[in-house]
Each structure stands twice: as C-alpha cells, then as structure tokens.
C-alpha atoms as a PDB file:
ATOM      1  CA  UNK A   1     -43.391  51.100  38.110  1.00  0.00           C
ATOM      2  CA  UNK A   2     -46.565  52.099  36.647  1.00  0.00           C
ATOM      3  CA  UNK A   3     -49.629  51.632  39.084  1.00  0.00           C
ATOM      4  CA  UNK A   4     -51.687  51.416  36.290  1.00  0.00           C
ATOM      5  CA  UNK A   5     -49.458  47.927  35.393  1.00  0.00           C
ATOM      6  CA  UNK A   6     -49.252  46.680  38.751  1.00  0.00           C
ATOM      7  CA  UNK A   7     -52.360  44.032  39.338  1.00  0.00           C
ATOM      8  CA  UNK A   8     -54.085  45.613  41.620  1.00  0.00           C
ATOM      9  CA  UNK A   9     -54.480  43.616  45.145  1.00  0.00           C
ATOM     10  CA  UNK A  10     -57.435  41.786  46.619  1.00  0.00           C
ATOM     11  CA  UNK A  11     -57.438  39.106  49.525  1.00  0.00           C
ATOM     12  CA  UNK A  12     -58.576  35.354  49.839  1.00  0.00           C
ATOM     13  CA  UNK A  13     -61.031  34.874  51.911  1.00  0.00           C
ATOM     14  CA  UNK A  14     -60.321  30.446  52.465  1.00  0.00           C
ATOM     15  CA  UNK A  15     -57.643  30.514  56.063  1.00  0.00           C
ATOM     16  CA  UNK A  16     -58.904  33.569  57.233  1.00  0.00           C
ATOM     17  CA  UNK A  17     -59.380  32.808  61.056  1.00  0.00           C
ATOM     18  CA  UNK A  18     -62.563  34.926  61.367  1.00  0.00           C
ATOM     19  CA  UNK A  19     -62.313  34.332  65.819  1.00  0.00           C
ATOM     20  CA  UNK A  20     -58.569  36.337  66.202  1.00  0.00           C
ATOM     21  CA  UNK A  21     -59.968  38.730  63.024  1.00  0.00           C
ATOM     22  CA  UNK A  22     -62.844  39.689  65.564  1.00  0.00           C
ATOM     23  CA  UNK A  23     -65.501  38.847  63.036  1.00  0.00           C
ATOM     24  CA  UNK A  24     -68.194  36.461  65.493  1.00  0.00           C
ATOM     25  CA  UNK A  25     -69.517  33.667  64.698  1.00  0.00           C
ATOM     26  CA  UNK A  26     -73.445  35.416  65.201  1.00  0.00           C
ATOM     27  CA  UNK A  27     -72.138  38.233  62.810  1.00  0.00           C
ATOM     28  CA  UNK A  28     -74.897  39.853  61.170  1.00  0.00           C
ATOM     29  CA  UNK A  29     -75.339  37.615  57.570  1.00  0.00           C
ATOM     30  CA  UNK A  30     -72.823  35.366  58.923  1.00  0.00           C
ATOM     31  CA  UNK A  31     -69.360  34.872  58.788  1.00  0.00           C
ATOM     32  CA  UNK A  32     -68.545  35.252  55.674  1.00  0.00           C
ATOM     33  CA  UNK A  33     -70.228  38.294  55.226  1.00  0.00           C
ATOM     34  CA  UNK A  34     -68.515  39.712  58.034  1.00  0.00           C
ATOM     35  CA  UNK A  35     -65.010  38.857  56.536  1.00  0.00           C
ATOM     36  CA  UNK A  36     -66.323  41.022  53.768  1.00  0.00           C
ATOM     37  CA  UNK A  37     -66.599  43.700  55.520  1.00  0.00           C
ATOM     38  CA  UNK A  38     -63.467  42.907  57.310  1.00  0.00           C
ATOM     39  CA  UNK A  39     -61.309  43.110  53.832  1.00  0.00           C
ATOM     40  CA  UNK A  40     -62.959  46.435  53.017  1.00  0.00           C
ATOM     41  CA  UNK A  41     -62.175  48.026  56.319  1.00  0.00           C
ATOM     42  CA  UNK A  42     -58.548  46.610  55.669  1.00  0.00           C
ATOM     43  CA  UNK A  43     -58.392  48.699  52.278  1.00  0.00           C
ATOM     44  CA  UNK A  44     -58.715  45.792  50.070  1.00  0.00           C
ATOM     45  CA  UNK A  45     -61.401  46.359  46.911  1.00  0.00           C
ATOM     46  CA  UNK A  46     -61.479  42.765  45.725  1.00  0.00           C
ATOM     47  CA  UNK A  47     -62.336  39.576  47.473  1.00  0.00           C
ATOM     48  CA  UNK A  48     -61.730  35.696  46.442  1.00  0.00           C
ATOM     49  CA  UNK A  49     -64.694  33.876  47.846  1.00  0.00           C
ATOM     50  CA  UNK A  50     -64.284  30.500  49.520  1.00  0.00           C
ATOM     51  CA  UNK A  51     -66.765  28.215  47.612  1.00  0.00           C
ATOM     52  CA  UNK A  52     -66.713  25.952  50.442  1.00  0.00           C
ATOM     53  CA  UNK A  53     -67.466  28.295  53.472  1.00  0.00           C
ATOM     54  CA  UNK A  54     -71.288  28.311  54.121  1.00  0.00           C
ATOM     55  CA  UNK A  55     -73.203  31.001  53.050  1.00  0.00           C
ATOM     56  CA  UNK A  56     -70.825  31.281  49.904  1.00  0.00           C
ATOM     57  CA  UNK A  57     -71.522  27.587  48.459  1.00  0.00           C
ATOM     58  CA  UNK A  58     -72.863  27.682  44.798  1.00  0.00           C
ATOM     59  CA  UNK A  59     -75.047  25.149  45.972  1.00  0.00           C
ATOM     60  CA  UNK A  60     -76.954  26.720  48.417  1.00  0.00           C
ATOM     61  CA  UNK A  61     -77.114  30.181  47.325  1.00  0.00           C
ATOM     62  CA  UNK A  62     -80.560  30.640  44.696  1.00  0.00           C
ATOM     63  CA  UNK A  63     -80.772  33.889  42.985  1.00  0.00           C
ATOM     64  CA  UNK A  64     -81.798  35.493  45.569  1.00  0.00           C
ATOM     65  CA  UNK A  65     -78.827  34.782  47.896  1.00  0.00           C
ATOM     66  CA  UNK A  66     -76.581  35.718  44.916  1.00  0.00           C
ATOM     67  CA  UNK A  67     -77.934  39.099  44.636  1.00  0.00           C
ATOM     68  CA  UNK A  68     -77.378  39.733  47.642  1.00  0.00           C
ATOM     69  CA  UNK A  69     -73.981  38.737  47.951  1.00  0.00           C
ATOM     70  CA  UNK A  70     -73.346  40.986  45.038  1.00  0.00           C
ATOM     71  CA  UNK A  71     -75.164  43.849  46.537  1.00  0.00           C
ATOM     72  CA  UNK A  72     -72.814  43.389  49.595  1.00  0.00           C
ATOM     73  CA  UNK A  73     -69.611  43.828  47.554  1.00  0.00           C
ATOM     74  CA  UNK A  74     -71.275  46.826  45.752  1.00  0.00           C
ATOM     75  CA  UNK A  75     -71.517  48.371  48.710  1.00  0.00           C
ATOM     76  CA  UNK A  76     -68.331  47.321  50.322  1.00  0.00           C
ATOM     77  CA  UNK A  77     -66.836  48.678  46.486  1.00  0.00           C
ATOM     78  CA  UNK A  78     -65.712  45.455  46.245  1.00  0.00           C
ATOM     79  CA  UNK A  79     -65.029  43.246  43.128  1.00  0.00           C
ATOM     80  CA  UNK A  80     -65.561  39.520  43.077  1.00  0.00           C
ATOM     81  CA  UNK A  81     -61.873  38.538  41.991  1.00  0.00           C
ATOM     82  CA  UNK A  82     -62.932  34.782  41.837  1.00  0.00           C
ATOM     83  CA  UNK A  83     -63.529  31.861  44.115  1.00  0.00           C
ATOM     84  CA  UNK A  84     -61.326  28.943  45.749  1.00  0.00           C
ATOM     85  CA  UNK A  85     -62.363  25.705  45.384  1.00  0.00           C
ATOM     86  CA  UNK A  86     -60.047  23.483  47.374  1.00  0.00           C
ATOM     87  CA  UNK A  87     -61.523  20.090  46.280  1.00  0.00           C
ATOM     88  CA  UNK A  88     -59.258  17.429  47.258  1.00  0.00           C
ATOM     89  CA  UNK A  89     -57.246  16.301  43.930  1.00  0.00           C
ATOM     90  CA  UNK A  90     -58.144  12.682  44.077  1.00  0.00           C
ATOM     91  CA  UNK A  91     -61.762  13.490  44.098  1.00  0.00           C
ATOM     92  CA  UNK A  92     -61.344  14.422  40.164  1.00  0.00           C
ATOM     93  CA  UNK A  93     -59.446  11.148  39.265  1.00  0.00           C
ATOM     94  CA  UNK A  94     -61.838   8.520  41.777  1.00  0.00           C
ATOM     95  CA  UNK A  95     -65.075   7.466  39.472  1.00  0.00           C
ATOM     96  CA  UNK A  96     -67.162   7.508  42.557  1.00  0.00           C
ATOM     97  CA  UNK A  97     -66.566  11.618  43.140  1.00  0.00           C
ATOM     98  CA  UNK A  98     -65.707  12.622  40.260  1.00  0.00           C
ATOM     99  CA  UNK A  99     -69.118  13.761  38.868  1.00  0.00           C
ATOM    100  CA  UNK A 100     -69.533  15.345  41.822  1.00  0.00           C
ATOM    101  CA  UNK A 101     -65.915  17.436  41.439  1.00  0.00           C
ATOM    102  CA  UNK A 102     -67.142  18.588  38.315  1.00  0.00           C
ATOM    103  CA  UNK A 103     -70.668  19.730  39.000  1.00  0.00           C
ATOM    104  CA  UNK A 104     -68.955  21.748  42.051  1.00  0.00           C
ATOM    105  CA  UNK A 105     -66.074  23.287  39.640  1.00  0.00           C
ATOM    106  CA  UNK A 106     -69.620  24.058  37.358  1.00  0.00           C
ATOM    107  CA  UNK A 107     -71.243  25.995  39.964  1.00  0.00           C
ATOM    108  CA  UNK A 108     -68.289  27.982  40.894  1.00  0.00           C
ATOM    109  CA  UNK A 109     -67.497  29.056  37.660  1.00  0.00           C
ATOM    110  CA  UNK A 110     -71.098  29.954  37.270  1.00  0.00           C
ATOM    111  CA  UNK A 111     -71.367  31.647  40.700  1.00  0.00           C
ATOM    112  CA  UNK A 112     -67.982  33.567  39.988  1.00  0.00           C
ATOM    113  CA  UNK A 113     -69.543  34.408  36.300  1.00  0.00           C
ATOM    114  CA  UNK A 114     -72.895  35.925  38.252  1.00  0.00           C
ATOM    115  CA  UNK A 115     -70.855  38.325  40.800  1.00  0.00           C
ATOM    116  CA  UNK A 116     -68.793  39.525  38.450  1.00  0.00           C
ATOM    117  CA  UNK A 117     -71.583  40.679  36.134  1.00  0.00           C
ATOM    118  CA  UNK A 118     -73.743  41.691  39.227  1.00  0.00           C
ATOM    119  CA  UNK A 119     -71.008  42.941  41.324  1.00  0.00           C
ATOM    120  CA  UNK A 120     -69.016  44.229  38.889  1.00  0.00           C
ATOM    121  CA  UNK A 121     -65.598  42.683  37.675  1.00  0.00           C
ATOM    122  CA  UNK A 122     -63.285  45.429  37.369  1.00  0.00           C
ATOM    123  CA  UNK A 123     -61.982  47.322  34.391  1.00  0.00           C
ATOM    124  CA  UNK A 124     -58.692  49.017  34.018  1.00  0.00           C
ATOM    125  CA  UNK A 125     -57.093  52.249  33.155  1.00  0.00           C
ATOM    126  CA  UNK A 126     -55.326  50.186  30.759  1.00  0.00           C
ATOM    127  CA  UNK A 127     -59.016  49.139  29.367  1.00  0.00           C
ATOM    128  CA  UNK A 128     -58.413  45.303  30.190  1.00  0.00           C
ATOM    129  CA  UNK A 129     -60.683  43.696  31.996  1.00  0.00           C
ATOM    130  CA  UNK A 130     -59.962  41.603  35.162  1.00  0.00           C
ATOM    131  CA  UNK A 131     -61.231  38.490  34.619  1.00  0.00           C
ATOM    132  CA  UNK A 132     -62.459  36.138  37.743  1.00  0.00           C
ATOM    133  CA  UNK A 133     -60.817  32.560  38.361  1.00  0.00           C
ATOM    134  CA  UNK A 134     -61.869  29.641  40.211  1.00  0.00           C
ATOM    135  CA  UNK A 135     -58.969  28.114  42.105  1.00  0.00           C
ATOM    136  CA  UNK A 136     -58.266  24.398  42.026  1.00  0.00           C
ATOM    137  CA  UNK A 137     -55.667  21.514  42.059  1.00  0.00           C
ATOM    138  CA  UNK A 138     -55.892  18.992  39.520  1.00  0.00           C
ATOM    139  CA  UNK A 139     -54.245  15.734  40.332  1.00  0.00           C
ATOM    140  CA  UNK A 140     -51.503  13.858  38.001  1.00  0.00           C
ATOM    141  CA  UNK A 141     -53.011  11.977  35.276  1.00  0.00           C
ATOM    142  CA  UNK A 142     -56.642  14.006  35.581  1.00  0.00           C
ATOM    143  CA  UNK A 143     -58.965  11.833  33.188  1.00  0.00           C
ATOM    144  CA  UNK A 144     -59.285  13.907  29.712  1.00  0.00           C
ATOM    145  CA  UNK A 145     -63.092  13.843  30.179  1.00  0.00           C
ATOM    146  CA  UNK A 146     -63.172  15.926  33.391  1.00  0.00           C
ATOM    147  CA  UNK A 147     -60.467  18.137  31.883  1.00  0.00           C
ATOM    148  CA  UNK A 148     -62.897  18.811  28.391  1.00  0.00           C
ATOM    149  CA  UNK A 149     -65.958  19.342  30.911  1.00  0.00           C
ATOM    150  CA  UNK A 150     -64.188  21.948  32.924  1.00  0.00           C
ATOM    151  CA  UNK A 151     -62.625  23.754  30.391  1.00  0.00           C
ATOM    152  CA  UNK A 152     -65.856  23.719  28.312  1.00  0.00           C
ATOM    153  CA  UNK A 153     -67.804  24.986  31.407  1.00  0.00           C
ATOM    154  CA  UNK A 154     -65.078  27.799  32.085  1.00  0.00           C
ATOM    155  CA  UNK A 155     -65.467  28.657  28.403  1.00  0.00           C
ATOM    156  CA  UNK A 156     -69.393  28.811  28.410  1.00  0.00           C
ATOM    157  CA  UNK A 157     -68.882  31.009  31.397  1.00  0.00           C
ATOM    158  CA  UNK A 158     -66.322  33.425  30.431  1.00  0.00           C
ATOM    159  CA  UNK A 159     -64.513  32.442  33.521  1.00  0.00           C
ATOM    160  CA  UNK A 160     -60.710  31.041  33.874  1.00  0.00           C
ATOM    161  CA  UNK A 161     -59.739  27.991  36.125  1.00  0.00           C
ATOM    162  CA  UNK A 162     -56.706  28.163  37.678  1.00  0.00           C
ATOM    163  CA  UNK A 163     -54.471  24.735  38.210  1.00  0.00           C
ATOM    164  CA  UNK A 164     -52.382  25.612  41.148  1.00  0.00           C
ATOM    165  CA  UNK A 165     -50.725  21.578  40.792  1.00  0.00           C
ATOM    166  CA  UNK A 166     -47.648  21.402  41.300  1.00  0.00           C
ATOM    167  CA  UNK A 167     -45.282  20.178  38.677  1.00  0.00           C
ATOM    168  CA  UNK A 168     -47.294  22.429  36.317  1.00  0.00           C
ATOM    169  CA  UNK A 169     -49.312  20.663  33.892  1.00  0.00           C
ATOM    170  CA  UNK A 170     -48.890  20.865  30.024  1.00  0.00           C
ATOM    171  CA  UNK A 171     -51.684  22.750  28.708  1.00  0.00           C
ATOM    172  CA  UNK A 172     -54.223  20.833  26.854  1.00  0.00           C
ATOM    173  CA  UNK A 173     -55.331  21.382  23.444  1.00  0.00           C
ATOM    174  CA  UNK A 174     -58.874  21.200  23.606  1.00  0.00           C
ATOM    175  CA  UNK A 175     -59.725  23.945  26.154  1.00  0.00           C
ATOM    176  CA  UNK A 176     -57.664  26.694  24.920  1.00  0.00           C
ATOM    177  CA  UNK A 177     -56.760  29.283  27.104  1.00  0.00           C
ATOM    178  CA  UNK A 178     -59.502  28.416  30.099  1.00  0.00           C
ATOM    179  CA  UNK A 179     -57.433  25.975  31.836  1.00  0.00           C
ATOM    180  CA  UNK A 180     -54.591  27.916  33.063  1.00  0.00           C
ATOM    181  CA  UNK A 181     -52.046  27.891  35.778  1.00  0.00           C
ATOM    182  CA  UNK A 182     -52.396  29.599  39.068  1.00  0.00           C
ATOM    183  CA  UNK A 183     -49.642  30.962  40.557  1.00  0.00           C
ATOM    184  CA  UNK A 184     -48.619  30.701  44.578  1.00  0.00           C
ATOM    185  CA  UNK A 185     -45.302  32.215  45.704  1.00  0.00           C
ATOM    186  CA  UNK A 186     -45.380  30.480  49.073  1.00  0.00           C
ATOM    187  CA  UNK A 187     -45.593  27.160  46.931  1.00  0.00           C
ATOM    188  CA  UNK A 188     -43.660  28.109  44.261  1.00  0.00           C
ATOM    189  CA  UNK A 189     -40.425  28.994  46.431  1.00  0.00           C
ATOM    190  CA  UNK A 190     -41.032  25.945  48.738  1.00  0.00           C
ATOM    191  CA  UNK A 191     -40.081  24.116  45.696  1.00  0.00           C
ATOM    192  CA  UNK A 192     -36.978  25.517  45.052  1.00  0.00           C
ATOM    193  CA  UNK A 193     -37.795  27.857  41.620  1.00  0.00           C
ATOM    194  CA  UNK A 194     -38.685  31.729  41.680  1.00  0.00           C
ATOM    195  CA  UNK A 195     -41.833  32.685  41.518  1.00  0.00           C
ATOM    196  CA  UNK A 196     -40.387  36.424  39.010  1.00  0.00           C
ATOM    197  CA  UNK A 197     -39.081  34.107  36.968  1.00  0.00           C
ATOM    198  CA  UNK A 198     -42.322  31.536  36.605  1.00  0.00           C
ATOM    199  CA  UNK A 199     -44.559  34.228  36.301  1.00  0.00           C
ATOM    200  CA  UNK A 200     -42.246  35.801  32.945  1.00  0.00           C
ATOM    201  CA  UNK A 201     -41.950  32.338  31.595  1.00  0.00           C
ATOM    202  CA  UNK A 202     -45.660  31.261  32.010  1.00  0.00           C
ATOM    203  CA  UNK A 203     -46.931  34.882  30.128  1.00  0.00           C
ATOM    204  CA  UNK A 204     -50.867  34.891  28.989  1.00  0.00           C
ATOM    205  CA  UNK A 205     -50.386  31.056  30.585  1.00  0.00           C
ATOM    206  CA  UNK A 206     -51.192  32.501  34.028  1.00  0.00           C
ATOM    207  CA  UNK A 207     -54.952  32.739  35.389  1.00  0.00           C
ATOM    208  CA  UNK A 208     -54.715  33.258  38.699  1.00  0.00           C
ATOM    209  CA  UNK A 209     -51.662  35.177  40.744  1.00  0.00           C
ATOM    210  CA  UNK A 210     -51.564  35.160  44.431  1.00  0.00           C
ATOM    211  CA  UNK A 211     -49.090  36.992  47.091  1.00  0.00           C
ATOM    212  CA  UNK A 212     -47.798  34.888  49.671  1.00  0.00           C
ATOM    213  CA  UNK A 213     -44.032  34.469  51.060  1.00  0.00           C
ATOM    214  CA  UNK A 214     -42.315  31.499  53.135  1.00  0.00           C
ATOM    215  CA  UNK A 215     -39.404  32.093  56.054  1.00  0.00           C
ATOM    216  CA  UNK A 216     -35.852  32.609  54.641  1.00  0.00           C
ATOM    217  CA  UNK A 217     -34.498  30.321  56.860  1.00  0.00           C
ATOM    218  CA  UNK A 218     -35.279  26.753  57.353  1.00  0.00           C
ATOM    219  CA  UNK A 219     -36.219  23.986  54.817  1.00  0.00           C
ATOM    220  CA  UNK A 220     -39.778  23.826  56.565  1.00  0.00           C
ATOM    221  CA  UNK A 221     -40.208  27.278  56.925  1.00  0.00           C
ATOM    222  CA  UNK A 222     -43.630  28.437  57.321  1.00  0.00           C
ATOM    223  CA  UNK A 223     -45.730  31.307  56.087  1.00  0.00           C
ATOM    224  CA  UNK A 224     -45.174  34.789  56.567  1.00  0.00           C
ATOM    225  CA  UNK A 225     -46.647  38.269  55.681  1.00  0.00           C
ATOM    226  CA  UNK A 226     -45.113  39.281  52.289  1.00  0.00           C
ATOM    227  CA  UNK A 227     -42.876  42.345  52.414  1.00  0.00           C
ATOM    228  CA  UNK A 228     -42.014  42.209  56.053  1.00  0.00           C
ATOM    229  CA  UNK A 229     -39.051  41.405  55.695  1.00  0.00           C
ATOM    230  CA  UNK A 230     -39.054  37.401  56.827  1.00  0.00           C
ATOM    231  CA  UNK A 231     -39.562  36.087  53.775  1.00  0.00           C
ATOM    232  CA  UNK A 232     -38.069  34.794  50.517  1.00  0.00           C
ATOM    233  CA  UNK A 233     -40.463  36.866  48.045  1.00  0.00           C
ATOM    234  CA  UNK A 234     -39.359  39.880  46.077  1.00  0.00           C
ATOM    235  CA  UNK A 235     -42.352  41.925  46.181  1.00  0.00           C
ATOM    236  CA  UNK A 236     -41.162  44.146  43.729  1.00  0.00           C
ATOM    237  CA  UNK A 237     -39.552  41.793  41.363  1.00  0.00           C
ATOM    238  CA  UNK A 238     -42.496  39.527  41.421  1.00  0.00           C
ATOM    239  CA  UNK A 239     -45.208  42.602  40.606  1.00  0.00           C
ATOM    240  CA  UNK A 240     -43.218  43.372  37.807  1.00  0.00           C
ATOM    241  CA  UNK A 241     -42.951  40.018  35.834  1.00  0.00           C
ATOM    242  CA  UNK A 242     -46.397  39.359  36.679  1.00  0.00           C
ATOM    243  CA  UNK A 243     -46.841  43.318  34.779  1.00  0.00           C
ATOM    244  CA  UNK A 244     -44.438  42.318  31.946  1.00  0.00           C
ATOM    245  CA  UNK A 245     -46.635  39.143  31.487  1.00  0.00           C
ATOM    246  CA  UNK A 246     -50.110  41.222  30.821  1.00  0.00           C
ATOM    247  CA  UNK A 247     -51.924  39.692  33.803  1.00  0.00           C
ATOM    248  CA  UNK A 248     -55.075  41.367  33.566  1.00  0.00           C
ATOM    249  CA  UNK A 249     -56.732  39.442  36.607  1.00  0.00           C
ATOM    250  CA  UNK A 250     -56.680  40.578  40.457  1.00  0.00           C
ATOM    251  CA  UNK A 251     -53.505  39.868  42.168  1.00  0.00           C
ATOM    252  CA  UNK A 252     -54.772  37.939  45.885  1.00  0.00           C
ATOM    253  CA  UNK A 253     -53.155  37.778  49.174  1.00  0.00           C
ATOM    254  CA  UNK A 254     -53.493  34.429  50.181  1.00  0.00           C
ATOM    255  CA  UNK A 255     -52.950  34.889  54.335  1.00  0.00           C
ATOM    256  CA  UNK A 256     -53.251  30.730  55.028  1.00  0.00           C
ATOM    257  CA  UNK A 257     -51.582  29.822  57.786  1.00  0.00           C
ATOM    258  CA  UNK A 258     -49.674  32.926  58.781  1.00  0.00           C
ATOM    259  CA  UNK A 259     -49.533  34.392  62.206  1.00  0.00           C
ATOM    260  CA  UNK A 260     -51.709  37.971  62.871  1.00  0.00           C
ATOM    261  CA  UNK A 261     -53.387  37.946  59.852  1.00  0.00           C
ATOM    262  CA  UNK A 262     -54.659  41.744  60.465  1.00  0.00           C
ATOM    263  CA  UNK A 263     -50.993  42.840  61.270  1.00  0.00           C
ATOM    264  CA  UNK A 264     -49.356  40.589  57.722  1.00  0.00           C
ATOM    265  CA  UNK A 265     -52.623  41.971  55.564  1.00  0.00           C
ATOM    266  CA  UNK A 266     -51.669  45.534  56.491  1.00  0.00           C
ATOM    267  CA  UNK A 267     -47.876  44.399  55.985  1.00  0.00           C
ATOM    268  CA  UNK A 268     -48.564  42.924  52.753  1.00  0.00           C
ATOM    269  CA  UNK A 269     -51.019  45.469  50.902  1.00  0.00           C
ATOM    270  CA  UNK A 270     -48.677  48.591  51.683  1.00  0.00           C
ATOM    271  CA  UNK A 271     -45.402  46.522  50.091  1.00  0.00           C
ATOM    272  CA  UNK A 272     -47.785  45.623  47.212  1.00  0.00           C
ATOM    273  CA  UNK A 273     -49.386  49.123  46.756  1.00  0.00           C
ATOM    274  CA  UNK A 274     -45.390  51.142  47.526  1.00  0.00           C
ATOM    275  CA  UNK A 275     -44.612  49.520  43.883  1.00  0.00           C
ATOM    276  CA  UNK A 276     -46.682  52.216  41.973  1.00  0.00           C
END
C-alpha cells in the first residue's frame, strides 16, 4: 500500500497511565507535558490532547498557555491531531448541564482550531490537509438545539466533531459535514460488526479514526496492543478501507486500558507504519 495513503499515526493522550510510563507527577510543565514528550520519544508525530487533563483544559489555558503548548509540539515536531472530550452523554440531554456540555465542546473546538494553526496541522504528500477533531459521545435522542450549536461552532472553527455513539447516529441536515462519526475498532468489534467494513461504508462520513483491538477470545475480552497478534483487528485491512475512504485526518492509537502501554505503543506503531 501506498504510505502516502495510509493515515499517518498519532497517539491519544486520555488512559495513558503517566506513573508505569515513567513520566512523574513533578515533571517539568506537568504531566501532560511530559506525556508529550513521552509520544515523541516513542516515534509518534501527532498527539490527541485530553481536554480534561489539567494543564490541557480550554478553560484554563489563556493565550499565553496556548502558545506555549503549541511551541511544545513544534518542538517535539508534533501535530495537534485533535482533542478528547469524554463528557458524560447524559450531560448533553439533562437541562441543568447541558449549557455547560456545550460551552466545553466550544472551547475544545476552539482550542483544537488554535494548535493546529499555531502548531501546525499537517499537510500531505497527497496535498490534503489533516484536519483536527474533537472526540465525543452524544447520547440517544440529543436535543436538536445542542446538535445546531455544536455543529455551528465546529463549522465557525473549521474543526470536525467526532460522535463515537454507538448505534451510529443518522447525520443531521443542518450541520453538514461537521458532525461526523468517529471510529473505534476496540468498540466497533465488541459489537459484533468490522471495523474494514464500517470504515468503507461510512466514506467522507468519518471524522475521527482510532487504532485499538480487543482479545480474540472471550465475549468480555479486554484491550490489547493492535498488531500483536491477540487481537481481533486486521491492521492491514482496516488501514486500507480507512485509505479507500479518503480519510484525510490523523489515524490515533487509543492505548485505554491495555496492559504495558510502552511495550503495545511500540507494538502498534510498527504494524501500522509495516503497511507502507
């Protein structure tokens, strides 16, 4: 396969256990910086931020703290990829939290917007441009008027939110191609279906593509390190659909609860990268 197809790979930062990773808690700009620097040393050349890990919050970073996140990743040669935002579903359908949802999903997008013109987002061989996405799970029967304000915010930004729910929802009208769906293999094949096969079926549908694998064996299998073998993922199979699809955004490894996270990241980027 052509590497210049293959989305190239970055890693979440949200499950990284920064104590077995050997990045301390009195790191030098914190823990989150330090699992920066972490991903770099572990050949990765994008990073999806954590919006809720301190020192990363849209909320408490000013300009200031922005820039220099971004000047971090410039000199880690690092691209912001996009951020997570693991707000609890309900919080988006209760009228008491709502608001608050939305203003978060706002300042994500805008934070993700601000790195990846600061940082630098990432353009191809090809010439297309890897576009950041902020993460989220919308619940069943989100109200339309938080839908229209994210997808209007995502639009004003330039930036993509990806819906990792689960049935996927029908795309709505009204926010074009902003809302999209997020895909997670781990997720995906704990449901029964094949993540090759979602990813050609979903096409210029999909905003957000992550690598992750479940045990073969066992209806409650947990996660393991794509490509080593213990899992259910076709590595290959699942680069290429997401290549035939023109997914222009960063691929992720998403290392959440899996065992040795140093040993699986090292597992996982050289069964991504053999694919070229």
């Amino acid at each position: 396969m052509n590497a210049g197809l293959i989305p190239r790979l970055g890693l979440a930062m949200a499950g990284l256990d920064a104590d077995r990773l050997g990045v301390r808690a009195d790191a030098p700009g914190g823990v989150a910086r330090g699992l920066i620097d972490w991903a770099h040393a572990a050949g990765f050349r994008a990073v999806q931020l954590n919006a809720a890990q301190p020192g990363i919050r849209p909320r408490e970073l000013d300009r200031s703290g922005r820039r220099e996140l971004a000047a971090l990743l410039r000199r880690n040669d690092m691209a912001c990829a996009g951020l997570d935002l693991w707000i609890p579903p309900e919080h988006f359908r209760d009228s008491a939290r709502s608001d608050r949802a939305v203003e978060a999903v706002i300042g994500a997008l805008e934070l993700a917007w601000e790195l990846a013109g600061l940082a630098g987002g990432g353009k191809r061989a090809t010439g297309r441009v890897e576009i950041p996405a902020v993460c989220l799970t919308l619940p069943a029967q989100c109200p339309s008027e938080v839908i229209a304000a994210i997808g209007d915010a995502a639009a004003r930004c330039g930036v993509r939110v990806a819906d990792h729910a689960w049935p996927l929802r029908e795309p709505a009208a009204d926010t074009g191609p902003w809302i999209g769906v997020g895909i997670d293999p781990a997720a995906v094949l704990g449901a029964g279906e094949d993540p090759s096969a979602l990813a050609a079926r979903l096409g210029d549908r999909i905003a957000a593509a992550r690598l992750s694998d479940i045990a073969a064996a066992g209806p409650t299998a947990g996660r393991v390190a794509p490509g080593g073998g213990q899992g259910r993922l076709d590595v290959l199979a699942y680069g290429v659909s997401l290549a035939a699809a023109g997914y222009g955004g960063w691929t992720v490894l998403d290392l959440r609860g899996v065992a040795d996270q140093s040993a699986a990241a090292t597992t996982a980027r050289e069964a991504w990268t053999a694919q070229a």
